[in-house]
N, C-alpha and C. Protein backbone atom coordinates (compact mmCIF):
# COMPACT_ATOMS: atom_id res chain seq x y z
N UNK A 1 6.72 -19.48 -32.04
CA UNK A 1 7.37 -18.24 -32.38
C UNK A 1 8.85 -18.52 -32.59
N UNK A 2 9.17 -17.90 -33.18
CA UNK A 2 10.54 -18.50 -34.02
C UNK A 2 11.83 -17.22 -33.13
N UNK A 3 13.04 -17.82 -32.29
CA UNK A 3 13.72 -17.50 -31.44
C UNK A 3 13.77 -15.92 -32.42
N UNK A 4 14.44 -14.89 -31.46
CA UNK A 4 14.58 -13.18 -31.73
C UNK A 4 13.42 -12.35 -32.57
N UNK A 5 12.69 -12.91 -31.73
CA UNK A 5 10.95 -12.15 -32.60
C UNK A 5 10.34 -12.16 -31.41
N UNK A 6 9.99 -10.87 -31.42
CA UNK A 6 9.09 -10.66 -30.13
C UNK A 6 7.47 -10.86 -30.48
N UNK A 7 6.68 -10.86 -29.43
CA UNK A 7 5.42 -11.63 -29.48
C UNK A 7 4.36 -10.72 -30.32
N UNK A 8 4.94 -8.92 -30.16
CA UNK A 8 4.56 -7.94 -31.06
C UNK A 8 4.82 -8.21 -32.56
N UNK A 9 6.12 -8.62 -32.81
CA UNK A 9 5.95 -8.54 -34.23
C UNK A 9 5.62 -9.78 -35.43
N UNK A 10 5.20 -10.81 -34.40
CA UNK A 10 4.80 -12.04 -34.88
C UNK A 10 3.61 -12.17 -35.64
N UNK A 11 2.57 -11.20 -35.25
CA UNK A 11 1.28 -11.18 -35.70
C UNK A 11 0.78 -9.62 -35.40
N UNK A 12 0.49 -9.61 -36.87
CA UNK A 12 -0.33 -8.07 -37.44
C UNK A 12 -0.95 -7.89 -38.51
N UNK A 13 -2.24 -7.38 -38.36
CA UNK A 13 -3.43 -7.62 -39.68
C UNK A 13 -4.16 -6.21 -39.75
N UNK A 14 -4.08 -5.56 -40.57
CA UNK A 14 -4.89 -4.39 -40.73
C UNK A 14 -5.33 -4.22 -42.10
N UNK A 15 -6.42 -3.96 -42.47
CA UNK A 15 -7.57 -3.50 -43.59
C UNK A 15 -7.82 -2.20 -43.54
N UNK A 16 -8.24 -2.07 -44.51
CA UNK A 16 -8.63 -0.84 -44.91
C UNK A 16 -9.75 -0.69 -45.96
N UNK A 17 -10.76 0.05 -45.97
CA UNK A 17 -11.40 0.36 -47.55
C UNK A 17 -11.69 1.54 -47.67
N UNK A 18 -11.91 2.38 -48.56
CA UNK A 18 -12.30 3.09 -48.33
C UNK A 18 -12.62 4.76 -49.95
N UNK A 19 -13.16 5.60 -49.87
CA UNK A 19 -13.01 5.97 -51.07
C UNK A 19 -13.26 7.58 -50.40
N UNK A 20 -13.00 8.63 -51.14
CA UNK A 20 -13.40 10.05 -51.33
C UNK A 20 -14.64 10.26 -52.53
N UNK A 21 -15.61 10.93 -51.61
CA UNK A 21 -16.83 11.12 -52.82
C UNK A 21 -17.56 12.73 -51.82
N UNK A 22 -18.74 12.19 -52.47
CA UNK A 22 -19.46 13.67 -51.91
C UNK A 22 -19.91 13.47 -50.89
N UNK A 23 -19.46 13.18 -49.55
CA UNK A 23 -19.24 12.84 -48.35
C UNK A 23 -18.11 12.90 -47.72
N UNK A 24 -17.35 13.18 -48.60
CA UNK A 24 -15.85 13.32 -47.96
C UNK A 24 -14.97 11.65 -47.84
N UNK A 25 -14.18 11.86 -47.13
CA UNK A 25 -13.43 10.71 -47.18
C UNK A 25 -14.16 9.88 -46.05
N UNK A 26 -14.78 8.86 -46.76
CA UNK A 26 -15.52 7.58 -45.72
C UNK A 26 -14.44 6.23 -46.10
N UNK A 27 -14.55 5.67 -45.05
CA UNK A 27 -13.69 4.37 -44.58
C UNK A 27 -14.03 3.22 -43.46
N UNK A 28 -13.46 2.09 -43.49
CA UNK A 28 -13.87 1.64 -42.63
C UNK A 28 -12.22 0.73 -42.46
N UNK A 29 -11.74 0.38 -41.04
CA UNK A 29 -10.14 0.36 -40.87
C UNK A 29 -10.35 -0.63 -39.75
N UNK A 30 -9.77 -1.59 -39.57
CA UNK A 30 -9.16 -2.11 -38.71
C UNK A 30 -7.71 -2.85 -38.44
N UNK A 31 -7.51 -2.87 -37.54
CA UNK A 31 -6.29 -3.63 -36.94
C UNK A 31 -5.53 -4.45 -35.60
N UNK A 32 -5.45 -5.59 -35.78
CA UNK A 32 -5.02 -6.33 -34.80
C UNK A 32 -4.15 -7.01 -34.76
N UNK A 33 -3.14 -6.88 -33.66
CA UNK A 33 -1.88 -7.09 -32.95
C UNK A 33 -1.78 -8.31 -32.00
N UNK A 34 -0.78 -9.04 -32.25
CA UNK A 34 -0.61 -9.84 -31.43
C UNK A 34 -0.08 -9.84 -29.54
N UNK A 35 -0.33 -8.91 -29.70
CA UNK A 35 -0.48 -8.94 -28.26
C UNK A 35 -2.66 -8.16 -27.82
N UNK A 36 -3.43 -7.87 -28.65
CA UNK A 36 -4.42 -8.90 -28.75
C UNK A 36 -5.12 -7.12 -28.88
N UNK A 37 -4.55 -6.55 -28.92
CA UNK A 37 -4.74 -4.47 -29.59
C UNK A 37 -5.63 -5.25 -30.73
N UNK A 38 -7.11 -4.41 -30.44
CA UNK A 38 -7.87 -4.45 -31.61
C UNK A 38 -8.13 -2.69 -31.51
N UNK A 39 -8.22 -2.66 -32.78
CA UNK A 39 -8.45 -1.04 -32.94
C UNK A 39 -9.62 -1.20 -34.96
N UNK A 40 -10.58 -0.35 -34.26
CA UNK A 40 -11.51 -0.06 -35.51
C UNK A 40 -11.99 1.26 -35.85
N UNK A 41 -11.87 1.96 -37.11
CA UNK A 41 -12.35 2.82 -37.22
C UNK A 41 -13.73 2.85 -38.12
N UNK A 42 -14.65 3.54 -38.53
CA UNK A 42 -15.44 3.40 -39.22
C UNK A 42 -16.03 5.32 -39.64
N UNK A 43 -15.50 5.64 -40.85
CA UNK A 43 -15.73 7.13 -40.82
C UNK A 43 -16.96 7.02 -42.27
N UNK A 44 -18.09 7.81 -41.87
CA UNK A 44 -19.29 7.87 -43.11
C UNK A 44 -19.83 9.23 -42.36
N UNK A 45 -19.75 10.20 -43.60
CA UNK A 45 -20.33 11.72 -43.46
C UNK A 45 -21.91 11.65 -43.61
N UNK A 46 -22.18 10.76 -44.25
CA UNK A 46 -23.39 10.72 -44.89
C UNK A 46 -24.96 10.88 -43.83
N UNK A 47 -25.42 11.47 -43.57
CA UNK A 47 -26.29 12.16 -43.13
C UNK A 47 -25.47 12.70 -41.71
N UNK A 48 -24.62 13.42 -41.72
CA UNK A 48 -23.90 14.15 -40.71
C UNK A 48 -23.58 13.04 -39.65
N UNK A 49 -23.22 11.26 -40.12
CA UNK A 49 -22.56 10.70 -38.92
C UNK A 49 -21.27 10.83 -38.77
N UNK A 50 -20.92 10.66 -37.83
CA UNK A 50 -19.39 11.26 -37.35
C UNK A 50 -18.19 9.79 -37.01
N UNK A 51 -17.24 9.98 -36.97
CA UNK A 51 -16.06 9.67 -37.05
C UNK A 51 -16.51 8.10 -35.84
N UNK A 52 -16.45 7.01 -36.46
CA UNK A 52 -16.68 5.84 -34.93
C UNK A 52 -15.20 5.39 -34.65
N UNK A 53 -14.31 5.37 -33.42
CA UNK A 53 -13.55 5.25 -33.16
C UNK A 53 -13.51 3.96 -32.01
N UNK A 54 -13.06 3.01 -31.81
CA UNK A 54 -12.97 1.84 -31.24
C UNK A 54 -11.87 0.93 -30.41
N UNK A 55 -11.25 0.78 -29.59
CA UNK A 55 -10.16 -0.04 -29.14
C UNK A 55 -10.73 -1.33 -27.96
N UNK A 56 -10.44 -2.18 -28.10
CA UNK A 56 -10.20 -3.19 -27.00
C UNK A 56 -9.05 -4.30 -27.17
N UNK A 57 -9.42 -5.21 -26.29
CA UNK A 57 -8.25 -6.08 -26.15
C UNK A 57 -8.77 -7.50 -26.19
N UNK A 58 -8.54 -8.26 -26.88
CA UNK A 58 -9.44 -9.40 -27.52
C UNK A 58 -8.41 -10.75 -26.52
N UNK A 59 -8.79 -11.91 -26.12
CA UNK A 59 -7.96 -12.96 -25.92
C UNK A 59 -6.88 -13.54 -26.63
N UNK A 60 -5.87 -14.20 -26.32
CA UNK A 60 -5.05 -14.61 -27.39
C UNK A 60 -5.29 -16.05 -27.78
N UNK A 61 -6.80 -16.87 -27.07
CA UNK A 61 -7.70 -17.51 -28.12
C UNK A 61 -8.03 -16.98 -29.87
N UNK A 62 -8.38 -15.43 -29.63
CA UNK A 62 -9.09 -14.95 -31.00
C UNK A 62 -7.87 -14.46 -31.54
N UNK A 63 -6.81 -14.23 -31.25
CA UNK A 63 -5.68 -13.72 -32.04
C UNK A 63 -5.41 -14.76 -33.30
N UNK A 64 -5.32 -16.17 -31.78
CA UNK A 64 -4.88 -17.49 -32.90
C UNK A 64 -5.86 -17.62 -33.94
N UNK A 65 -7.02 -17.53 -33.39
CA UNK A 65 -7.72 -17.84 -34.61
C UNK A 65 -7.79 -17.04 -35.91
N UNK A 66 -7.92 -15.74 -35.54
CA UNK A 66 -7.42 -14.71 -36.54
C UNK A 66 -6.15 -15.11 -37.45
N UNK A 67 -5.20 -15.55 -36.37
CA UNK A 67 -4.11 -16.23 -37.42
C UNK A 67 -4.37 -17.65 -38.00
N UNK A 68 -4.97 -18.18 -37.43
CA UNK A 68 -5.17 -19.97 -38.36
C UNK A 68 -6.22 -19.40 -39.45
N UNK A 69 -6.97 -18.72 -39.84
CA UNK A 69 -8.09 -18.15 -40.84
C UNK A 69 -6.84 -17.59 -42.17
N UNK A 70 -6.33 -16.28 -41.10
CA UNK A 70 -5.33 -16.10 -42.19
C UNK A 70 -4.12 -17.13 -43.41
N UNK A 71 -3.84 -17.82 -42.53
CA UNK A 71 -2.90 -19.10 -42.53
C UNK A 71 -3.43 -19.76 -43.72
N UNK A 72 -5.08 -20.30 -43.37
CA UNK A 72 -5.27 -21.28 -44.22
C UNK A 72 -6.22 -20.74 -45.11
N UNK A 73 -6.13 -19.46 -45.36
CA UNK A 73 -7.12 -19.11 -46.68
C UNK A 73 -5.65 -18.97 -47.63
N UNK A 74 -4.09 -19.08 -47.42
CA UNK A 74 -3.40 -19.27 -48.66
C UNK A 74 -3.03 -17.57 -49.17
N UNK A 75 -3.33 -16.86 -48.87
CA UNK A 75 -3.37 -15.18 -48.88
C UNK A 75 -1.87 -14.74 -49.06
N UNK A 76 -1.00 -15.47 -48.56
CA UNK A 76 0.51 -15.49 -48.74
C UNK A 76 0.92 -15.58 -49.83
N UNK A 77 0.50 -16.68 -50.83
CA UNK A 77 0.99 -17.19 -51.73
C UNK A 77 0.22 -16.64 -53.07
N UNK A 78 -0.26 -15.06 -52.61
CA UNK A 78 -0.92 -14.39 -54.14
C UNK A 78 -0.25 -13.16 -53.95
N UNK A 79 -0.11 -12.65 -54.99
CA UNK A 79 0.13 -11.34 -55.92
C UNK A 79 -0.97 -10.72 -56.46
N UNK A 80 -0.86 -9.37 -55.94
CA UNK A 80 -2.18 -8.08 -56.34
C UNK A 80 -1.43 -7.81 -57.96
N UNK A 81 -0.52 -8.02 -58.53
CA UNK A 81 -0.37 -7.29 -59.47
C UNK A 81 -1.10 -7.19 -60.36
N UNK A 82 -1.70 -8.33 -60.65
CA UNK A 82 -2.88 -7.88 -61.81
C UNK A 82 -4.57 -8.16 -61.59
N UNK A 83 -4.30 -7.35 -59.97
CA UNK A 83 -5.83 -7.22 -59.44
C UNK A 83 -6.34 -5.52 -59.65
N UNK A 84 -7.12 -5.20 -59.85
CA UNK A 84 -7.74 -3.59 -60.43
C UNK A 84 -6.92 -2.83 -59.31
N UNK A 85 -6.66 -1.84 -59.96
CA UNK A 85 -5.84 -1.23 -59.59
C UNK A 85 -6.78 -0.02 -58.79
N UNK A 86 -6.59 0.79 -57.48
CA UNK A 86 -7.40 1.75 -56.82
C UNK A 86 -7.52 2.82 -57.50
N UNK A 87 -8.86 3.39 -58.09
CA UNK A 87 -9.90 4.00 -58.61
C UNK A 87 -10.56 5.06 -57.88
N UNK A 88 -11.21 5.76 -59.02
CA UNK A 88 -12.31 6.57 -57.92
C UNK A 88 -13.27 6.07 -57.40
N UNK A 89 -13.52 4.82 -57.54
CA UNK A 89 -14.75 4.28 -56.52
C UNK A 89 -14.20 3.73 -55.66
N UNK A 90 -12.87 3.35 -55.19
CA UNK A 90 -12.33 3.56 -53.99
C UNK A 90 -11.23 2.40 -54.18
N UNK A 91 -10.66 2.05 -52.41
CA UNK A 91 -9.57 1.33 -52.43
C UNK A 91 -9.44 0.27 -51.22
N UNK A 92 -9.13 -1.04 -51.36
CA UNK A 92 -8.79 -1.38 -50.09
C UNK A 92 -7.40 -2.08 -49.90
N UNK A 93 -7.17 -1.90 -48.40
CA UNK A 93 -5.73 -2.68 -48.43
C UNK A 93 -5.83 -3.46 -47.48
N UNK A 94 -4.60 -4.60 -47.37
CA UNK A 94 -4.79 -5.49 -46.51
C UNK A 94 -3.05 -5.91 -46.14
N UNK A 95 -2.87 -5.68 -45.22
CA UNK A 95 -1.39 -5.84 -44.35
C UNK A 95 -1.10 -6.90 -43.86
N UNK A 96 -0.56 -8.16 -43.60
CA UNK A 96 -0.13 -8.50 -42.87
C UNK A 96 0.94 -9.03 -42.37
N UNK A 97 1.23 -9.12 -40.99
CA UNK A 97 2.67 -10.04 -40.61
C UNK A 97 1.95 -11.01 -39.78
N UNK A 98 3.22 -12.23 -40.46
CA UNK A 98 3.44 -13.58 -39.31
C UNK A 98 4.75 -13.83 -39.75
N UNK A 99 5.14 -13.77 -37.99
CA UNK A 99 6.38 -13.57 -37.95
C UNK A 99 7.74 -13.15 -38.92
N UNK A 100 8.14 -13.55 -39.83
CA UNK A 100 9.21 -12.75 -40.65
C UNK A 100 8.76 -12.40 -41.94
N UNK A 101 7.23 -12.73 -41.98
CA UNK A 101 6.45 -12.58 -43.39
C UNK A 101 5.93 -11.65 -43.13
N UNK A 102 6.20 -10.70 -44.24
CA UNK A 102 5.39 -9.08 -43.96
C UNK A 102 4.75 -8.77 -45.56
N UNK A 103 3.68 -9.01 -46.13
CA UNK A 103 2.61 -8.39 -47.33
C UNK A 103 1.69 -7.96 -47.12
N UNK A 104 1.61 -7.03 -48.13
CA UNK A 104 0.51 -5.85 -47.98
C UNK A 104 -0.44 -5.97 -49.78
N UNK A 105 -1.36 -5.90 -49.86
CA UNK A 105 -2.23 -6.01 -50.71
C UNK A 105 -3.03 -4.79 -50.94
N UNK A 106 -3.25 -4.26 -52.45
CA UNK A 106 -4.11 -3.18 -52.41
C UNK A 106 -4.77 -3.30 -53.68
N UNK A 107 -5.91 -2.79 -53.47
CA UNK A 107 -6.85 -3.51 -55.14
C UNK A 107 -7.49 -2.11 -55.13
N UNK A 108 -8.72 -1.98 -55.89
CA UNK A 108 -9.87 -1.53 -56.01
C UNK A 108 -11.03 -1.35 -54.96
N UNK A 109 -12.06 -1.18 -54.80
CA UNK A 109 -13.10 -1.22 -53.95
C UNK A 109 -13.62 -2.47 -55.00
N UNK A 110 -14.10 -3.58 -54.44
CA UNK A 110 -14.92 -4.66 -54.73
C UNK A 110 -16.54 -4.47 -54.41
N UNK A 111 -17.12 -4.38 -55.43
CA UNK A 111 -18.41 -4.30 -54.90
C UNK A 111 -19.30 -5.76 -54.88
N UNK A 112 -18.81 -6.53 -55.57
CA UNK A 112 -19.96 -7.70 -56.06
C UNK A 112 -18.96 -9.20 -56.55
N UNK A 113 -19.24 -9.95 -56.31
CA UNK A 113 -18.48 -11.53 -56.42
C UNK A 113 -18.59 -11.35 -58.18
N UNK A 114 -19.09 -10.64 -58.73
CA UNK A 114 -19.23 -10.57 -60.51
C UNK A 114 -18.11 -9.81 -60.77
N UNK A 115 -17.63 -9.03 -59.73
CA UNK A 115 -16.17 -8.43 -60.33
C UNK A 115 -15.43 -9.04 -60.48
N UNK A 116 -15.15 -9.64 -59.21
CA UNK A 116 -14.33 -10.91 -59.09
C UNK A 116 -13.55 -11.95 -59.95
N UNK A 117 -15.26 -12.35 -60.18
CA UNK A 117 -15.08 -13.18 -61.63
C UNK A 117 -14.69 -12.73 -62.97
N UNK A 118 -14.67 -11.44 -63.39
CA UNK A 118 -14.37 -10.82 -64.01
C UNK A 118 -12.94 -9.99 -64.31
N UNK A 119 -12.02 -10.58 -62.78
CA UNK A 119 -10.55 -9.79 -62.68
C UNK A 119 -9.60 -10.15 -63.59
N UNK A 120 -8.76 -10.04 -64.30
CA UNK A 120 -7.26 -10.83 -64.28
C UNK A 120 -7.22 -11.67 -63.85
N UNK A 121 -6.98 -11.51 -62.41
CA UNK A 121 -7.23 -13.29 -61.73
C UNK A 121 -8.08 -13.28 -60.41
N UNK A 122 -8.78 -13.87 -61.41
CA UNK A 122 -10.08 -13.97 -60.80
C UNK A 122 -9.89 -15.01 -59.67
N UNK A 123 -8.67 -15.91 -59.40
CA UNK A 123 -8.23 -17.21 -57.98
C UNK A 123 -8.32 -16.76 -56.90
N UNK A 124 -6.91 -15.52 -57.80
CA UNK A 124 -5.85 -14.69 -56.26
C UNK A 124 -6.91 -13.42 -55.83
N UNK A 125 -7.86 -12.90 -56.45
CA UNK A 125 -8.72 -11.93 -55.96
C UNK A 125 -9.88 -12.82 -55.12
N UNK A 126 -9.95 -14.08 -55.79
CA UNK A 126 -11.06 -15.01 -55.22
C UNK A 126 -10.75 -15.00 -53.60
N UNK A 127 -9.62 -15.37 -53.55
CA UNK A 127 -8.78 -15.79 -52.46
C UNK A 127 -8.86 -14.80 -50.90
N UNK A 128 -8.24 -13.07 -51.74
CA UNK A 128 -8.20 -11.66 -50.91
C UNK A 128 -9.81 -11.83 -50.53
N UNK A 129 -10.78 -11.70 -51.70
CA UNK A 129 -12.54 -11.70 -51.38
C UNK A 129 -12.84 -12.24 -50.05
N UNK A 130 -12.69 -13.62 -50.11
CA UNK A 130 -13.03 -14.62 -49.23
C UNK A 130 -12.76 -14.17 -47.88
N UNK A 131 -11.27 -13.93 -47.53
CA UNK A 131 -10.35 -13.65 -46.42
C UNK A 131 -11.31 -12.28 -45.84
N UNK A 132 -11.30 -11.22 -46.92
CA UNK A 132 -11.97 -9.92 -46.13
C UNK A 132 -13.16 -10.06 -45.62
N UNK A 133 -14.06 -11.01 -46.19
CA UNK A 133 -15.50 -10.98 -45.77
C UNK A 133 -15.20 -11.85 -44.27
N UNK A 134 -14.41 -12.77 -44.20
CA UNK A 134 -13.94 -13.83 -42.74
C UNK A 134 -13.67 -12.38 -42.06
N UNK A 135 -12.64 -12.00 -41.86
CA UNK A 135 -12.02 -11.31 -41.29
C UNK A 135 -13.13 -10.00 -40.72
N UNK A 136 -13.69 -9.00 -41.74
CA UNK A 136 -15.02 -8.34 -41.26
C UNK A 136 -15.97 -9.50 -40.50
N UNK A 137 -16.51 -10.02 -40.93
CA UNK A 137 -17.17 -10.90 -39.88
C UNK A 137 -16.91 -11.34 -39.06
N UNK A 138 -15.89 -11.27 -39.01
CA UNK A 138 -14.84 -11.91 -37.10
C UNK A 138 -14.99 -10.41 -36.71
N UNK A 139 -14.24 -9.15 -37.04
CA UNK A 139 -14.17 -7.71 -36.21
C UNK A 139 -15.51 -7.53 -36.54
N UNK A 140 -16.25 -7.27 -36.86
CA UNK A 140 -18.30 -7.09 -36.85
C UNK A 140 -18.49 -7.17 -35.37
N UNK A 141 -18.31 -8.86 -35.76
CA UNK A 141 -18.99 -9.65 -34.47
C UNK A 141 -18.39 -8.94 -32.97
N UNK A 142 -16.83 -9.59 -33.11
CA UNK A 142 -16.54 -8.90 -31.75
C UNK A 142 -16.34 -7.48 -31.08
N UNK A 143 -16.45 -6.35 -32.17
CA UNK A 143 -16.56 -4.72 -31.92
C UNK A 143 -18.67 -4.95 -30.86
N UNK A 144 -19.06 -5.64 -31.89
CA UNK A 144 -20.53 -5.37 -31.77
C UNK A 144 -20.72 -6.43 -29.90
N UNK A 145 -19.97 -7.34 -29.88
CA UNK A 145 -20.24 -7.92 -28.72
C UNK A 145 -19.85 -7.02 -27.36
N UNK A 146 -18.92 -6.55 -27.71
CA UNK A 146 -17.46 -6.08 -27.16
C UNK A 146 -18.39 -4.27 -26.56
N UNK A 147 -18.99 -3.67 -27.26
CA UNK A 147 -19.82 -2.09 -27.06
C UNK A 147 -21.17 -2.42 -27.16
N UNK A 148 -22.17 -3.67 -27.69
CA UNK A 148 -23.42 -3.57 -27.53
C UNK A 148 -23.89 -4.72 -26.39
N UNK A 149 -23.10 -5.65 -26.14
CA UNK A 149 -23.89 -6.53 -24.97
C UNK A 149 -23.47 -6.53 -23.88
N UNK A 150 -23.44 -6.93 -22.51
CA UNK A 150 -23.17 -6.96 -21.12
C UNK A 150 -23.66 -8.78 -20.65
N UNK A 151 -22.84 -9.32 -20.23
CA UNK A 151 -21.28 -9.57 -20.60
C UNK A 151 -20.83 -9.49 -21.72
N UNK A 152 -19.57 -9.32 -21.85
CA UNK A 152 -19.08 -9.29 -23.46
C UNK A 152 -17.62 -10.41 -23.12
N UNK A 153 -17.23 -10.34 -24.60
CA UNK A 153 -15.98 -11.22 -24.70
C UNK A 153 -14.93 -10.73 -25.07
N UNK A 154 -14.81 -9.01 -24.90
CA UNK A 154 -13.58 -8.53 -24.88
C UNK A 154 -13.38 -7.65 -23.50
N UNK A 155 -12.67 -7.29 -23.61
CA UNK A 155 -12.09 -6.51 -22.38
C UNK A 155 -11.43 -5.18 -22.53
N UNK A 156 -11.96 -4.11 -22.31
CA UNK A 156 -11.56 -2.55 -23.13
C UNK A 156 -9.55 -2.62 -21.81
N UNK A 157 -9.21 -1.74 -22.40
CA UNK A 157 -7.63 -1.67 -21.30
C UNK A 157 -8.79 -0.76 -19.89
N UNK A 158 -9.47 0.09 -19.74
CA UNK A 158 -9.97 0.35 -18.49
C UNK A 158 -10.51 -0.76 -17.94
N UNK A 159 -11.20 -2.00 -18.47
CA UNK A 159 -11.62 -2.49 -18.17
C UNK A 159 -10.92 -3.73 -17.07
N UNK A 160 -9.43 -4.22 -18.05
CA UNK A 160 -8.68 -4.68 -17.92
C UNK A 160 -8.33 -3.95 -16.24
N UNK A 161 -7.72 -2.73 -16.38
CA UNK A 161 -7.04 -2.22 -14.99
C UNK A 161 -8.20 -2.18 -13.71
N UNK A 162 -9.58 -2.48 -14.39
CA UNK A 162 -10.14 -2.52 -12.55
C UNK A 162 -10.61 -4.45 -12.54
N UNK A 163 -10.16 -5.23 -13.28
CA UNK A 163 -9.89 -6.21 -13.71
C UNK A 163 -11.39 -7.04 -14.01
N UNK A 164 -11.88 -6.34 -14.44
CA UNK A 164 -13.40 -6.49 -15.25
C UNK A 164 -12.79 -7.02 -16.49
N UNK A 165 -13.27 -8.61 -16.99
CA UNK A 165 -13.35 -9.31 -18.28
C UNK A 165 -14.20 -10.61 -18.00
N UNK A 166 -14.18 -10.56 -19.79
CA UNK A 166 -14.74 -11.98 -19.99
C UNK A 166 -13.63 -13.08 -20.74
N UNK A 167 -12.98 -14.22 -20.64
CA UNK A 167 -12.68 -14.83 -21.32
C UNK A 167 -12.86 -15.50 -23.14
N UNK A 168 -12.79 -15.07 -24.04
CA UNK A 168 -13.40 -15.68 -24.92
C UNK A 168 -14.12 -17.54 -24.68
N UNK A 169 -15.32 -17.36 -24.71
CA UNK A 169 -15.63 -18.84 -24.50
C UNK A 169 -16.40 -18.75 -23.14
N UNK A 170 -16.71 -17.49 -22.05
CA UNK A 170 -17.31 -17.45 -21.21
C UNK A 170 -16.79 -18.50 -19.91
N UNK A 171 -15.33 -19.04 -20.08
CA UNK A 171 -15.11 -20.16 -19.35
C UNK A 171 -14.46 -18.95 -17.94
N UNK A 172 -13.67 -18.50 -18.09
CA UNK A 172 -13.09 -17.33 -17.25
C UNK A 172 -13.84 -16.17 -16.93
N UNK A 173 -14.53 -15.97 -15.89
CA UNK A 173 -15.37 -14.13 -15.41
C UNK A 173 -14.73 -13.77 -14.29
N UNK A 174 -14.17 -12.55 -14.02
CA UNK A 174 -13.49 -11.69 -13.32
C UNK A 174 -14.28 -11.13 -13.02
N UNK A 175 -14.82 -10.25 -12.05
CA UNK A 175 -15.56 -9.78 -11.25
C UNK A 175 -15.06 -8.53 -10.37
N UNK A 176 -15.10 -7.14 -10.45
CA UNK A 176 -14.86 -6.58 -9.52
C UNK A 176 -15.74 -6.97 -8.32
N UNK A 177 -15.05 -6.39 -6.94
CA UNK A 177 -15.58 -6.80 -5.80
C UNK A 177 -16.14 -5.93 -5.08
């Protein structure tokens, strides 16, 4: 971390997709902070499901890794400008900071690797593609570990204060007594 930067503003990643149709405004949102704040939303009207709202607190094992993924998919070094521009079939965005680097990305809704190939630039969209599907598949996994299994590998903040966790990696278990 590079001296007068606090550990908050070193690392921050949030997504977004999302569109307005005859369901109303459906989305799916996340975001994570380096001090290890995961927060997910997931909103779909569609047969009357309701609003999924999500927070825990992930290790600062999975932060790093979140940041070495980011790092080395190259995501820095592209420009949305001549990626489809957000439409009525929807929109996604993608934020991030490390440390004094702050870009934000916003395209279209992507439906299929044939769009892709089909963009302006088809590299630097190649590039955003790749990163979002990593990135959903990292928050998937750990929302789904984190609210559907026992033990899990995150730690909600209640969880944290009666000092109930798991370590990422299962090497560390805390135990109330």
């Amino acid at each position: 971390m590079e001296p007068g930067t606090s550990k908050d503003e070193d690392f921050y990643v949030r997504f977004y997709v999302g569109h307005r149709g005859k369901y109303g405004h459906e989305f799916l949102e996340f975001e994570l902070r380096s001090d290890g704040r995961l927060r997910y939303a997931n909103n779909s009207n569609y047969r009357h499901d309701v609003l999924i709202r999500k927070e825990a607190y992930v290790s600062d094992s999975v932060v790093k890794e979140m940041r070495r993924i980011i790092e080395e998919s190259e995501i820095l070094q592209e420009d949305d400008s001549k990626w489809p521009a957000p439409d009525k079939v929807g929109r996604q965005e993608l934020e991030i900071r490390l440390g004094k680097v702050h870009i934000s990305f916003t395209t279209s809704k992507i439906g299929s690797f044939s769009e892709v190939m089909q963009s302006n630039d088809p590299e630097g969209l190649k590039v955003f593609y790749y990163l979002v599907q990593d990135l959903k598949c990292c928050i998937f996994s750990l929302i789904g570990l984190h609210f559907r299994l026992k033990p899990c590998l995150l730690y909600t903040s209640d969880a944290a204060d009666d000092l109930l966790c798991v370590d990422l990696g299962g090497r560390r278990i805390i135990k109330k007594k």
